[in-house]
C-alpha atoms as a PDB file:
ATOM      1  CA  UNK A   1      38.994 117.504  67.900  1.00  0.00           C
ATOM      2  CA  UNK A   2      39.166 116.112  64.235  1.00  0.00           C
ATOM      3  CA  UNK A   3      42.283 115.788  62.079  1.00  0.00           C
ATOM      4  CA  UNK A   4      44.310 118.222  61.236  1.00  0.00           C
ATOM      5  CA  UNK A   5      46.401 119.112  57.766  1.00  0.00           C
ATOM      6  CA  UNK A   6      49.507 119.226  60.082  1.00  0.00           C
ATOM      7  CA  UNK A   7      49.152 116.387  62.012  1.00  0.00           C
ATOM      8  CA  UNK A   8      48.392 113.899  58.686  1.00  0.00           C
ATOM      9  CA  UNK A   9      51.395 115.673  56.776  1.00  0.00           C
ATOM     10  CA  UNK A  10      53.682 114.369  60.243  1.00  0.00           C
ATOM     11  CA  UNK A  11      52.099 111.157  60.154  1.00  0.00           C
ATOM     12  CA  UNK A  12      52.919 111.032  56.367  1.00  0.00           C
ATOM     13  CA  UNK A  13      56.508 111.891  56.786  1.00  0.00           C
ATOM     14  CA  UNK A  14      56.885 109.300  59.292  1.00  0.00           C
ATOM     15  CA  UNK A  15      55.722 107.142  57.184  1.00  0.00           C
ATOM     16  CA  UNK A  16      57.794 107.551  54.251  1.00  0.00           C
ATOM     17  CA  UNK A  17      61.112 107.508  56.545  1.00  0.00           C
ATOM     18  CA  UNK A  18      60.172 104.336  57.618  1.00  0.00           C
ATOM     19  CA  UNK A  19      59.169 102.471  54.771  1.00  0.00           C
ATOM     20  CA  UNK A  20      61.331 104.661  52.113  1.00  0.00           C
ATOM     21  CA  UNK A  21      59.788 106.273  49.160  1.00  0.00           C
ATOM     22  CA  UNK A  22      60.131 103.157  47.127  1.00  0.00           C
ATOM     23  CA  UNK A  23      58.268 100.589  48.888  1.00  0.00           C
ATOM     24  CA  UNK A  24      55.119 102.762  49.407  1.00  0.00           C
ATOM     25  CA  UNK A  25      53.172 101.675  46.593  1.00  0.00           C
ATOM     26  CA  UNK A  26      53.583  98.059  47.375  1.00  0.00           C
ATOM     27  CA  UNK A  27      52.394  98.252  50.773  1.00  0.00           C
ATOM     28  CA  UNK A  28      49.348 100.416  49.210  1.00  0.00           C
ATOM     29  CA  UNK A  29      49.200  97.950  46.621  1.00  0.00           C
ATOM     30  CA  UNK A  30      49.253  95.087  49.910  1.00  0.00           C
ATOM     31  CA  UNK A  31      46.920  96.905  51.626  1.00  0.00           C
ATOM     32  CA  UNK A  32      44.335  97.188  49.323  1.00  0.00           C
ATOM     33  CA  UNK A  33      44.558  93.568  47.986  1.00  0.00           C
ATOM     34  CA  UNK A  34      43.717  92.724  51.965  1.00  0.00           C
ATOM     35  CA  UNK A  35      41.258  94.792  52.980  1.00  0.00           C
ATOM     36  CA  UNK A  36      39.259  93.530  49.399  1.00  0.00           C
ATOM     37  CA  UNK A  37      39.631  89.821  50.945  1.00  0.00           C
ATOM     38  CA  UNK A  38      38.098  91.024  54.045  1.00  0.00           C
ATOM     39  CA  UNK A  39      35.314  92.168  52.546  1.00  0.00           C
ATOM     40  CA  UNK A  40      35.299  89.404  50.003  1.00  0.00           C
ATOM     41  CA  UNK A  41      35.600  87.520  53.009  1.00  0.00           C
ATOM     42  CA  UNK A  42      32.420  89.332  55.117  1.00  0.00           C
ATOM     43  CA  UNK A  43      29.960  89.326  52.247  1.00  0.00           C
ATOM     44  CA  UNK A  44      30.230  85.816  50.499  1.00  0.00           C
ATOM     45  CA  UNK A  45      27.984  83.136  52.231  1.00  0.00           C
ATOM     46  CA  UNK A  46      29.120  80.994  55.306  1.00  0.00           C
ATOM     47  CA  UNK A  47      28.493  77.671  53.672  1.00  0.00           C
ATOM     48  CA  UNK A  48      31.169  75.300  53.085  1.00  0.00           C
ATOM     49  CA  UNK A  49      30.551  72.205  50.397  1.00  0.00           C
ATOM     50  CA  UNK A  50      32.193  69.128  51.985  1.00  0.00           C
ATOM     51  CA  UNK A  51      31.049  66.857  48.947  1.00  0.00           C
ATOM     52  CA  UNK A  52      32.975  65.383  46.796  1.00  0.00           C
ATOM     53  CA  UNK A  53      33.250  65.257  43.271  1.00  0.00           C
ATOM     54  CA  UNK A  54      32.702  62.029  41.536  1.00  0.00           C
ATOM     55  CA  UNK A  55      35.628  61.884  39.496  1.00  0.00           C
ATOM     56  CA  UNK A  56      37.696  62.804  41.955  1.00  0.00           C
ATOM     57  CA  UNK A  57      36.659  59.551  44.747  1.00  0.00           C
ATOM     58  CA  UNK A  58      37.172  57.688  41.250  1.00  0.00           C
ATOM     59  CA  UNK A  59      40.693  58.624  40.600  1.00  0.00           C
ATOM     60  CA  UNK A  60      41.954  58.012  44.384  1.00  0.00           C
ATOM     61  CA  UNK A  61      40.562  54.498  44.337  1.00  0.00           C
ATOM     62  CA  UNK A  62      42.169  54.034  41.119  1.00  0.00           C
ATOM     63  CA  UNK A  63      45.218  55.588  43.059  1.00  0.00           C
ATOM     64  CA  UNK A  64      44.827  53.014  45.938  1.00  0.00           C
ATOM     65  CA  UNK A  65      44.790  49.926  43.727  1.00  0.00           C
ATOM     66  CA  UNK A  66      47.411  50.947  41.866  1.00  0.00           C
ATOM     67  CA  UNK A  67      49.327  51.375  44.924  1.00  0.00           C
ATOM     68  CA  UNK A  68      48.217  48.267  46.630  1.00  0.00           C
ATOM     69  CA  UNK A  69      49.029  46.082  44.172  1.00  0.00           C
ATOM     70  CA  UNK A  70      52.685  47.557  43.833  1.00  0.00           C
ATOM     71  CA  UNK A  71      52.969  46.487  47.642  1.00  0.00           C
ATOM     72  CA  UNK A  72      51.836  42.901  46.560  1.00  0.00           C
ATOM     73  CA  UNK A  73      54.092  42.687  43.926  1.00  0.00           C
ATOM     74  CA  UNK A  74      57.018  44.023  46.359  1.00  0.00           C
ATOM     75  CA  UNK A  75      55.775  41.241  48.904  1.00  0.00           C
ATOM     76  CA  UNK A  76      55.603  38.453  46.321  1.00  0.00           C
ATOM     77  CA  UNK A  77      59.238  39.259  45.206  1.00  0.00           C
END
């Protein structure tokens, strides 16, 4: 009931005449870099950090008043 030689050697050739010779190491290459994120993906913790950096809130209310008081000037002219 397992695998045979022949029946991975037809697989293989159907393979190749589908994809062509030439673009079989990229989807290897594609392959591989996905099933790594999967696993990446399984084995890293479930946590998500919703905090904010400091300097970051800093800089967008710096962004806000800077853009706010464009819109004044705009009204006042």
């Amino acid at each position: 009931m397992g695998v045979s030689v022949w029946q991975i050697l037809i697989i293989v050739l159907v393979v190749v005449l589908l994809f062509g010779a030439r673009r079989l190491p990229e989807l290897g290459k594609s392959l591989g870099e996905a099933i790594n994120g999967f696993k990446k993906g399984i084995s890293t913790d479930d946590s998500i950090d919703v905090t904010e950096d400091k300097e970051k809130i800093e800089k967008g209310e710096e962004e806000a008043a800077q853009a706010s008081a464009k819109e004044n000037s705009k009204e006042k002219a």
